[in-house]
C-alpha atoms as a PDB file:
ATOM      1  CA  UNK A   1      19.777  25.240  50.179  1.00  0.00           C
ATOM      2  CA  UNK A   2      16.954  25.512  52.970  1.00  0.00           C
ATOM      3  CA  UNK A   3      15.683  29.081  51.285  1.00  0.00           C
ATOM      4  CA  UNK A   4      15.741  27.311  48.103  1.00  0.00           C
ATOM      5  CA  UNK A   5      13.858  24.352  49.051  1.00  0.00           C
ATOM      6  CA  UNK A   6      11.037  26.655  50.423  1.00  0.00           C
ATOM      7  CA  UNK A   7      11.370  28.891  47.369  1.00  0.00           C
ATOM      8  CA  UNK A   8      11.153  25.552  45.225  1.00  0.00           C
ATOM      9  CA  UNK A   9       7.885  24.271  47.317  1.00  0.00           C
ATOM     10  CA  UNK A  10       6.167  27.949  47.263  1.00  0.00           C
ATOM     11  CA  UNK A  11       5.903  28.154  43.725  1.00  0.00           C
ATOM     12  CA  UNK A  12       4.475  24.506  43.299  1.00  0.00           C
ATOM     13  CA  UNK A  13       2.131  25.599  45.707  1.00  0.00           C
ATOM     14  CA  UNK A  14       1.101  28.634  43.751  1.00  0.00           C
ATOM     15  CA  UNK A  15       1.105  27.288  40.434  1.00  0.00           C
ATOM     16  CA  UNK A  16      -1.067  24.101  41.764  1.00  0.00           C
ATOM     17  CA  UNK A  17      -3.729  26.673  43.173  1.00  0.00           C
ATOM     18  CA  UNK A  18      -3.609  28.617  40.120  1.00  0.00           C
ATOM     19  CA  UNK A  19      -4.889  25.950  37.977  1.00  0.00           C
ATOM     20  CA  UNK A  20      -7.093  24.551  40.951  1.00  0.00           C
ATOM     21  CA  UNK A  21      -8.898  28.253  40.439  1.00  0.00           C
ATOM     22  CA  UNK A  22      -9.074  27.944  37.051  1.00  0.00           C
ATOM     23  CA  UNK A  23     -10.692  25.136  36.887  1.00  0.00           C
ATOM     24  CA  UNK A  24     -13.287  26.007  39.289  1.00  0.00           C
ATOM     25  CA  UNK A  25     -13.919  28.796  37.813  1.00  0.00           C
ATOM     26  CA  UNK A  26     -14.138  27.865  34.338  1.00  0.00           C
ATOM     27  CA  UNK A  27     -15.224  24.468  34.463  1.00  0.00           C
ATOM     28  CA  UNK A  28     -19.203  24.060  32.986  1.00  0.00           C
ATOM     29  CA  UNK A  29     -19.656  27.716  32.612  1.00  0.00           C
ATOM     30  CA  UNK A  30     -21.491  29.051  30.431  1.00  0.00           C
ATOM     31  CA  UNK A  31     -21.255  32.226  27.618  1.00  0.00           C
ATOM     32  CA  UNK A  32     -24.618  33.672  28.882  1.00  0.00           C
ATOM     33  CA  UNK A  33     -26.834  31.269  30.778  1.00  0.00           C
ATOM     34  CA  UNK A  34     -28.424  34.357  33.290  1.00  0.00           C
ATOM     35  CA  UNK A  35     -32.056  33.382  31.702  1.00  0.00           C
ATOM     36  CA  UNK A  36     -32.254  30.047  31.693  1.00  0.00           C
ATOM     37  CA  UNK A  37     -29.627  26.483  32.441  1.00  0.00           C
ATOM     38  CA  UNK A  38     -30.358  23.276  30.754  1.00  0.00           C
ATOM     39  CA  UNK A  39     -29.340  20.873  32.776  1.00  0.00           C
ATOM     40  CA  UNK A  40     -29.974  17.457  31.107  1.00  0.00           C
ATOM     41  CA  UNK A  41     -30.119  16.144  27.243  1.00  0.00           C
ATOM     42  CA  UNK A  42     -32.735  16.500  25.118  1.00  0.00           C
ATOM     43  CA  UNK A  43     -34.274  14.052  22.350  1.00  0.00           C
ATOM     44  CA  UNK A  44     -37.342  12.698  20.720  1.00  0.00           C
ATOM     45  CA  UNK A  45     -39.988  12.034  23.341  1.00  0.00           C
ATOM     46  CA  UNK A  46     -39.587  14.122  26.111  1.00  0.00           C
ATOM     47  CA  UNK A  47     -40.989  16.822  27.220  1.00  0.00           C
ATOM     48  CA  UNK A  48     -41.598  19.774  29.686  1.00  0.00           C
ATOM     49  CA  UNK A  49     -40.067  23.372  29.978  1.00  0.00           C
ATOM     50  CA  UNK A  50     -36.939  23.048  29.183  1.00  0.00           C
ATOM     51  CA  UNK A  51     -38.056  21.675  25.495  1.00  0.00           C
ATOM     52  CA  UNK A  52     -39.966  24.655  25.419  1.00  0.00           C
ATOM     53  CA  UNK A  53     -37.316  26.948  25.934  1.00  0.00           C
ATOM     54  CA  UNK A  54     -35.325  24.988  23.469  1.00  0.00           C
ATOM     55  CA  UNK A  55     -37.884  25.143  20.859  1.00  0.00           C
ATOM     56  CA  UNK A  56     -38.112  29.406  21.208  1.00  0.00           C
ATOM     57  CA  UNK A  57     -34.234  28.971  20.346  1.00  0.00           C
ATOM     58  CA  UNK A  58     -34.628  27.263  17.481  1.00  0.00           C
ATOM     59  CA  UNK A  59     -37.828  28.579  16.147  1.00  0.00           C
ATOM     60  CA  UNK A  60     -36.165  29.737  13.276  1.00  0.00           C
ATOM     61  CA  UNK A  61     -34.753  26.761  11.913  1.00  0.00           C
ATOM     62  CA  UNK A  62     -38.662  25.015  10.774  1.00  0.00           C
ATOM     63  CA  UNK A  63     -37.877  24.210   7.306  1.00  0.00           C
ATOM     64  CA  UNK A  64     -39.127  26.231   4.160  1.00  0.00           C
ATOM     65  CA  UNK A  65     -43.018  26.860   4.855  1.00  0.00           C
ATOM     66  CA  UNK A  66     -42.843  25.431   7.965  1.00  0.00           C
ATOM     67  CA  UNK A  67     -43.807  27.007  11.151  1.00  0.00           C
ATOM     68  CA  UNK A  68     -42.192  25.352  14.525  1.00  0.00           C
ATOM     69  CA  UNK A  69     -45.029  24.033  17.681  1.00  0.00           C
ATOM     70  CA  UNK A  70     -43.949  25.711  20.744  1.00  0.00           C
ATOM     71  CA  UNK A  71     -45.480  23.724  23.288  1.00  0.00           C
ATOM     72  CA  UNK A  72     -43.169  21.792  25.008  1.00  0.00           C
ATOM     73  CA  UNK A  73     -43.413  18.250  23.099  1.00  0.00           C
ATOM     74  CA  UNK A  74     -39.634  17.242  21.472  1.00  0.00           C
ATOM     75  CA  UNK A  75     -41.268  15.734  18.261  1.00  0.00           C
ATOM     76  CA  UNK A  76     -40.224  14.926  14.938  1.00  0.00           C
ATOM     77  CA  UNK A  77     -40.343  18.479  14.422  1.00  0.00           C
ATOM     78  CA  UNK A  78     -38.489  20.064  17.055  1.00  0.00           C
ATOM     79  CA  UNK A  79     -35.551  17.508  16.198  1.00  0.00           C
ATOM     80  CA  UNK A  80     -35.535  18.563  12.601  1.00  0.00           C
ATOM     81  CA  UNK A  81     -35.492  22.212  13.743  1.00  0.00           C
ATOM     82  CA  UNK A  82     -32.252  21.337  16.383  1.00  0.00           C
ATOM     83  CA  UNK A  83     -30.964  19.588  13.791  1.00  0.00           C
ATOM     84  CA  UNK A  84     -31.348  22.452  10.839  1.00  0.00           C
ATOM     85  CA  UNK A  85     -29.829  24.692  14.238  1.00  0.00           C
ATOM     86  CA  UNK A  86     -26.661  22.628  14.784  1.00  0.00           C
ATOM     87  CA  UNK A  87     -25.953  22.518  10.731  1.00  0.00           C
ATOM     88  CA  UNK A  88     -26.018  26.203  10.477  1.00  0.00           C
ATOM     89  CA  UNK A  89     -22.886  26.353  13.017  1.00  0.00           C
ATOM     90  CA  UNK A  90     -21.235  23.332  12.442  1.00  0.00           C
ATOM     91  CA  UNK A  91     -22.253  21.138  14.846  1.00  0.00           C
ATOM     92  CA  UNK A  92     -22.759  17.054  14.644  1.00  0.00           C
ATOM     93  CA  UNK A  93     -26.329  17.434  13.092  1.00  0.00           C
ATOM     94  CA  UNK A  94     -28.141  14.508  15.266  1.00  0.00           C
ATOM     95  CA  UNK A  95     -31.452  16.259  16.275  1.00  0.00           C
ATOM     96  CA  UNK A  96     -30.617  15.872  20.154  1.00  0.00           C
ATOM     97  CA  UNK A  97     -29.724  18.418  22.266  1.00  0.00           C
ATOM     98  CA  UNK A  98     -26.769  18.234  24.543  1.00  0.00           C
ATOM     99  CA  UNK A  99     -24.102  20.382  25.817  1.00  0.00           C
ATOM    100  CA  UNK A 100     -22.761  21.286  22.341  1.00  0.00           C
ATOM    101  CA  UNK A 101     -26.014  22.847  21.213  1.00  0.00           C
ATOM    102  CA  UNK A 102     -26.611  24.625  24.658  1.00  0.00           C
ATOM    103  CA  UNK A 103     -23.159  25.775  25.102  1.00  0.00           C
ATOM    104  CA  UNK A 104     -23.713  27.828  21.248  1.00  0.00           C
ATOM    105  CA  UNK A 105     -27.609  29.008  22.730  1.00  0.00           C
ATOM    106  CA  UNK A 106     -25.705  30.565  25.488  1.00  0.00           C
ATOM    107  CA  UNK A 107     -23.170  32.014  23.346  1.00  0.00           C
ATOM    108  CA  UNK A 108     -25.952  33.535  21.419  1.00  0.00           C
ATOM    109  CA  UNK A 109     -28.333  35.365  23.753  1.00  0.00           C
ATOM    110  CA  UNK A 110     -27.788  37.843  26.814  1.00  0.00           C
ATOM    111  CA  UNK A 111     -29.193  37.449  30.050  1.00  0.00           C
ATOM    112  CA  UNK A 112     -32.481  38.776  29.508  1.00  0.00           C
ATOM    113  CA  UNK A 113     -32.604  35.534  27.176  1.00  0.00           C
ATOM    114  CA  UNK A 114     -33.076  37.499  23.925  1.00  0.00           C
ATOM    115  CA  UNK A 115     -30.347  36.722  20.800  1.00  0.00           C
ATOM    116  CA  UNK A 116     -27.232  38.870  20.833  1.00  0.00           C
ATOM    117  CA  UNK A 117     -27.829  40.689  18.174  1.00  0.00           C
ATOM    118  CA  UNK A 118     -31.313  42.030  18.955  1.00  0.00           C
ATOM    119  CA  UNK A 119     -33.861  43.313  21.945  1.00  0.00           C
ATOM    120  CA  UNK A 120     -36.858  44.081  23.761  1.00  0.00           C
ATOM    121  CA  UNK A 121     -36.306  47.910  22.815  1.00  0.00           C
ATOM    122  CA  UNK A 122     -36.103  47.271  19.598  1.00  0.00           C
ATOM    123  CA  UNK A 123     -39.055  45.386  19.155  1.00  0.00           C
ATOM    124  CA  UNK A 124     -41.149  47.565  21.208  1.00  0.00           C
ATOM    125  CA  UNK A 125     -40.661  51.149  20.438  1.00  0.00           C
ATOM    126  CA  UNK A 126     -44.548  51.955  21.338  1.00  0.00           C
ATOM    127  CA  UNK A 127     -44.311  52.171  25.013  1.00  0.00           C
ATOM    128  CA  UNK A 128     -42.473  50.587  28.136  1.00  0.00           C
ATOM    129  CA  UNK A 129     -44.183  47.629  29.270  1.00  0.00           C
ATOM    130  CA  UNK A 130     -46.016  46.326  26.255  1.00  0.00           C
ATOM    131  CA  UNK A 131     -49.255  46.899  27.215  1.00  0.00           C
ATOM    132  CA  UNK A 132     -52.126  48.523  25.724  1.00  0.00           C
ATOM    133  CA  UNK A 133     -52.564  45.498  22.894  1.00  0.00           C
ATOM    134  CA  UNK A 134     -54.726  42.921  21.537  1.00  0.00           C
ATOM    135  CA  UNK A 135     -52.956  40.341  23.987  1.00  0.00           C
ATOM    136  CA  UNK A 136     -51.880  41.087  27.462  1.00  0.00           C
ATOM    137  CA  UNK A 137     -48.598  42.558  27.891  1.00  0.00           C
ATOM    138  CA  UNK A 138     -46.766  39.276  29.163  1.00  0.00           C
ATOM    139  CA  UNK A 139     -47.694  37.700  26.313  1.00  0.00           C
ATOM    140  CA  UNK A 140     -46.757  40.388  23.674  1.00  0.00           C
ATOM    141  CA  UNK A 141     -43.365  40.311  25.618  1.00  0.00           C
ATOM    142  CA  UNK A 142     -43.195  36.804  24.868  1.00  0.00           C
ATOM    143  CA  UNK A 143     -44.119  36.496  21.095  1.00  0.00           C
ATOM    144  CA  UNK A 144     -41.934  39.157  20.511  1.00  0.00           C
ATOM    145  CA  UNK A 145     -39.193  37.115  22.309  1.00  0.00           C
ATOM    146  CA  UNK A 146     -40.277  34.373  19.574  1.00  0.00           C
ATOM    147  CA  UNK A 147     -39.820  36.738  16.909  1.00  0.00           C
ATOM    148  CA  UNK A 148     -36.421  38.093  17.857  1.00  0.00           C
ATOM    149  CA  UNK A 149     -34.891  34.149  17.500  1.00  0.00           C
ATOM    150  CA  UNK A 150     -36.231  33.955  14.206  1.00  0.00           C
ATOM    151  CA  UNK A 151     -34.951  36.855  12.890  1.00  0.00           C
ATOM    152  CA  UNK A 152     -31.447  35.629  14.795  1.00  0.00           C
ATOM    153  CA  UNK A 153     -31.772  32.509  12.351  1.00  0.00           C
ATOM    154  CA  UNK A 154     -32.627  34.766   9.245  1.00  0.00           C
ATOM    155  CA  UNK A 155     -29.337  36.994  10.106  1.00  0.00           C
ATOM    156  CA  UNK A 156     -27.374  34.131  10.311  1.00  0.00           C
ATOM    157  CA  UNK A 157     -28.435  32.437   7.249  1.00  0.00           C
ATOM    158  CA  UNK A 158     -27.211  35.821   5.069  1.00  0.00           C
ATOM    159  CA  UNK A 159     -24.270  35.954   6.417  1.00  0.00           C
ATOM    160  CA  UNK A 160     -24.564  37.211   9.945  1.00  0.00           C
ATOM    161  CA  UNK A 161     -25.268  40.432   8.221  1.00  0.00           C
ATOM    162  CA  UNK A 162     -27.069  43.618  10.263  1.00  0.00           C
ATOM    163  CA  UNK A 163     -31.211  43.367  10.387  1.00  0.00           C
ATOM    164  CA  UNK A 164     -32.715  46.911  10.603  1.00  0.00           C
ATOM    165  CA  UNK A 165     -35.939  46.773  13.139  1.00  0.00           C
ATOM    166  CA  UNK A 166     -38.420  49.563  11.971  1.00  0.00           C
ATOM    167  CA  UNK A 167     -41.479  48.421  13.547  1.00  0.00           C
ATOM    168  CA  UNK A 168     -42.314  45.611  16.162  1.00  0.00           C
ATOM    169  CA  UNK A 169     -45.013  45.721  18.999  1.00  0.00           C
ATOM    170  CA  UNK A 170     -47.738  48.453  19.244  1.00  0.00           C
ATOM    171  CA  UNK A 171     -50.780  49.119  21.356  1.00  0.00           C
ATOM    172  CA  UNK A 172     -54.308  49.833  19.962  1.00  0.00           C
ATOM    173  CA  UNK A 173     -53.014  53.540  20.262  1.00  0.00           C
ATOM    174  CA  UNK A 174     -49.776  53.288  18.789  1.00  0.00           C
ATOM    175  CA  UNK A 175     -51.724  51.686  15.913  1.00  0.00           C
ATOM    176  CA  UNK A 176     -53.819  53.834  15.041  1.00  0.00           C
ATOM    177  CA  UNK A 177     -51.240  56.447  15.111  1.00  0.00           C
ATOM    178  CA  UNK A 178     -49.443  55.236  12.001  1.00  0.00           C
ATOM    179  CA  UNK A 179     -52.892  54.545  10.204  1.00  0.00           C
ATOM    180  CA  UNK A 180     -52.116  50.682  10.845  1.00  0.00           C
ATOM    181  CA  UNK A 181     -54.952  47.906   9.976  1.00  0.00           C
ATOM    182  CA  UNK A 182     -57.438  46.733  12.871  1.00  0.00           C
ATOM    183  CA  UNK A 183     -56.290  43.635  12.542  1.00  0.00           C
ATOM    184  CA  UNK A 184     -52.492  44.001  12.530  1.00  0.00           C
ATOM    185  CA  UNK A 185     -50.283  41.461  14.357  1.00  0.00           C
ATOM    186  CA  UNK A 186     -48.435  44.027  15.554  1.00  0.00           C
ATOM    187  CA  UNK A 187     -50.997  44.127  18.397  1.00  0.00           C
ATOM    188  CA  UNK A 188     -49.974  40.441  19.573  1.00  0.00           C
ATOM    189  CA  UNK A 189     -46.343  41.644  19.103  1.00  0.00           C
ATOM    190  CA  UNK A 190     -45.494  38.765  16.821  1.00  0.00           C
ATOM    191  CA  UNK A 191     -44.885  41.064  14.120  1.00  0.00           C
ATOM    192  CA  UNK A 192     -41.794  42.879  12.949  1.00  0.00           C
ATOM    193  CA  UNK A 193     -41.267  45.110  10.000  1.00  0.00           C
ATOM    194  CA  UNK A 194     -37.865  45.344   8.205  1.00  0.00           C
ATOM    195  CA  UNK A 195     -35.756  48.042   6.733  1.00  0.00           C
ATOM    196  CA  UNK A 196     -32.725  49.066   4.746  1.00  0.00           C
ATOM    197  CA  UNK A 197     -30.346  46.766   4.060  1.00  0.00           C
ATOM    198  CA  UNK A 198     -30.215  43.194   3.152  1.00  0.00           C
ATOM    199  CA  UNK A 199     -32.926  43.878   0.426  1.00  0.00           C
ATOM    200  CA  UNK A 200     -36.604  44.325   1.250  1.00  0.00           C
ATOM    201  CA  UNK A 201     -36.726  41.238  -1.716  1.00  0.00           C
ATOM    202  CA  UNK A 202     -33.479  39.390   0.028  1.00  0.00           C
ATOM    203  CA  UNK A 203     -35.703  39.706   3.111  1.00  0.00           C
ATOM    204  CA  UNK A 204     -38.845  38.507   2.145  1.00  0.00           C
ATOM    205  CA  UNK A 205     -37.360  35.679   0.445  1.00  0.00           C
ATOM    206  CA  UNK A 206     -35.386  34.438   3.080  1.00  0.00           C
ATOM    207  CA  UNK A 207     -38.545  35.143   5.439  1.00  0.00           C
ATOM    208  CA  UNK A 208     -40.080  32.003   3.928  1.00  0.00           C
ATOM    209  CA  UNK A 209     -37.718  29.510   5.630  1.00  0.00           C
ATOM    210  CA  UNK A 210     -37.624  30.598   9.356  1.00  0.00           C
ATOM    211  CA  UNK A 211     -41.268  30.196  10.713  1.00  0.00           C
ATOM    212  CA  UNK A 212     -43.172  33.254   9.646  1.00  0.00           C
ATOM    213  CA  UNK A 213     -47.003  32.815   7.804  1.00  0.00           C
ATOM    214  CA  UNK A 214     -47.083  36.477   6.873  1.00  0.00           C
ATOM    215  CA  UNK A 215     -44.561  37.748   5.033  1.00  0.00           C
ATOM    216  CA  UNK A 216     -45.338  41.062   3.181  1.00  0.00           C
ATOM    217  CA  UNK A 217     -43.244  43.197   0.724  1.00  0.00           C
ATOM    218  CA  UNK A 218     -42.666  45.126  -2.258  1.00  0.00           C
ATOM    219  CA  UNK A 219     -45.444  44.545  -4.673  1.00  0.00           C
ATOM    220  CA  UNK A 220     -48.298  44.328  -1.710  1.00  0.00           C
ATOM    221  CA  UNK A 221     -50.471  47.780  -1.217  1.00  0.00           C
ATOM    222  CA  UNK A 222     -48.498  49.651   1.503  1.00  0.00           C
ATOM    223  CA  UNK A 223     -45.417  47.763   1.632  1.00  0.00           C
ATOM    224  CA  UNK A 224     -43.270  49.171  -0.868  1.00  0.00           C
ATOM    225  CA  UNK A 225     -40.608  50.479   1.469  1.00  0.00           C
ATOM    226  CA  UNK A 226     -40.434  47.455   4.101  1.00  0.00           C
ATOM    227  CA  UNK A 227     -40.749  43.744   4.422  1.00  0.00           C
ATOM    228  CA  UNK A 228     -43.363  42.939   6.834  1.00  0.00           C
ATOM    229  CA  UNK A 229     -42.663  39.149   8.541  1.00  0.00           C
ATOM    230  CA  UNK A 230     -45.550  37.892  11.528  1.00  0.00           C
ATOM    231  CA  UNK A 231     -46.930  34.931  12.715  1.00  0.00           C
ATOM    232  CA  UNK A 232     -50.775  34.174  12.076  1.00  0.00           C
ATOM    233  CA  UNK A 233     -53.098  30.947  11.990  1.00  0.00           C
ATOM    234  CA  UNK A 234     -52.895  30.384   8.187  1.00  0.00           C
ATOM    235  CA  UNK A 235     -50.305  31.215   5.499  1.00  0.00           C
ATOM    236  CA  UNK A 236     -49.908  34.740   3.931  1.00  0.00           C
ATOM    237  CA  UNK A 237     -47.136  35.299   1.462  1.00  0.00           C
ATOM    238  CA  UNK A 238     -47.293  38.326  -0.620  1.00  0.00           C
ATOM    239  CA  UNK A 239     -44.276  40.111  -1.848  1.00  0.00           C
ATOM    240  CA  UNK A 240     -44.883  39.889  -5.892  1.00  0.00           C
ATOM    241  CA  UNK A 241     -42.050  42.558  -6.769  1.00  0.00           C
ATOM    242  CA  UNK A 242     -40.008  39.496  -5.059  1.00  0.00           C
ATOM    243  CA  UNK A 243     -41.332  36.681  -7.001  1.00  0.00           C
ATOM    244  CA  UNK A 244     -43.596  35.622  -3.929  1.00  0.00           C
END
């Protein structure tokens, strides 16, 4: 009776500590927060860092045309853009930014804060440490960072299919060695050039509703064989194979 008693109290013992661990262990973590933690809700009206980092999340979801501030200020805009964000993977669309919406950022990017399904590498097949450009290398690091959750949003809106990289970032030299214009964006690293498969059309189409100004296919001199997709101060669209 005694050893049965004892046997009886061990295993409530081990089963309470068993969930005790578990739920220390799994209680508020997140899928990939290494980069960056939100720690408090966001809405209309504030402002500071952590909107910022929330806005190069959902830089992709601007609306058709649209091209998404990232400065730091949750306006009208950057609500719209959450809100555009949580539709596309079924979350309550309300434009504010709580633990729903964070928990799905951090299931979509790795610790280095890019998306999941893209990198720095791949961007940046020029040289090592992105320098060399018309911006300084910190700052081609970062647009390209930009870039990379746009073209997250883009893949997700066909489907979650595969987005084929041929061209991001290049220095002056790296430039020049592919005969590329003087004024290219791919000096500032904000500018990406796409291959294969979705469509070079498909692409450039799409292109038009997740923040890009220059978006040039098929049908523009030089761009027969890839869809070209950058940011800039005023609108470029010119892909008339496509329609655009």
């Amino acid at each position: 009776m005694y050893r049965r008693a004892v046997r009886v109290l061990l295993t409530i013992v081990m089963v309470a500590s068993a969930a005790l661990i578990g739920t220390v262990t799994t209680a508020g973590t997140a899928h990939a927060d290494g980069c960056y933690t939100w720690t408090r809700t966001l809405s209309q009206g504030m402002s500071g860092e952590d909107v910022r980092q929330l806005q190069i999340r959902v830089s992709g979801y601007p609306g058709y045309g649209n091209v998404l501030a990232i400065d730091g200020a949750y306006g009208p805009a950057t609500a719209a853009a959450v809100q555009r964000f949580q539709s596309a993977y079924g979350l309550p669309a309300d434009g504010v930014a709580g633990s729903q919406t964070f928990n799905k950022i951090y299931a979509l990017q790795d610790d280095d804060c890019t998306p999941i399904h893209f990198s720095y590498a791949e961007l940046n097949r020029c040289n090592s440490d992105w320098s060399g450009g018309a911006v300084s290398a910190s700052q081609a690091r970062a647009n390209a960072l930009v870039n990379m959750w746009k073209l997250e949003a883009m893949r997700h809106a066909l489907g979650d299919v595969p987005i084929n990289v041929s061209s991001g970032f290049r220095s002056y030299a790296c430039n020049n060695a592919v005969g590329g214009s003087s004024t290219s964006r791919h000096l500032y690293g904000d500018a990406v050039d796409l291959v294969g498969s979705p469509s070079l059309c498909t692409l450039a189409q799409r292109a038009r509703y997740h923040g890009w100004r220059e978006i040039l296919g098929p049908g523009y001199p030089g761009h027969g064989d890839h869809t070209h997709v950058a940011h800039k101060s005023s609108q470029t669209w010119s892909a008339s194979s496509c329609g655009i």
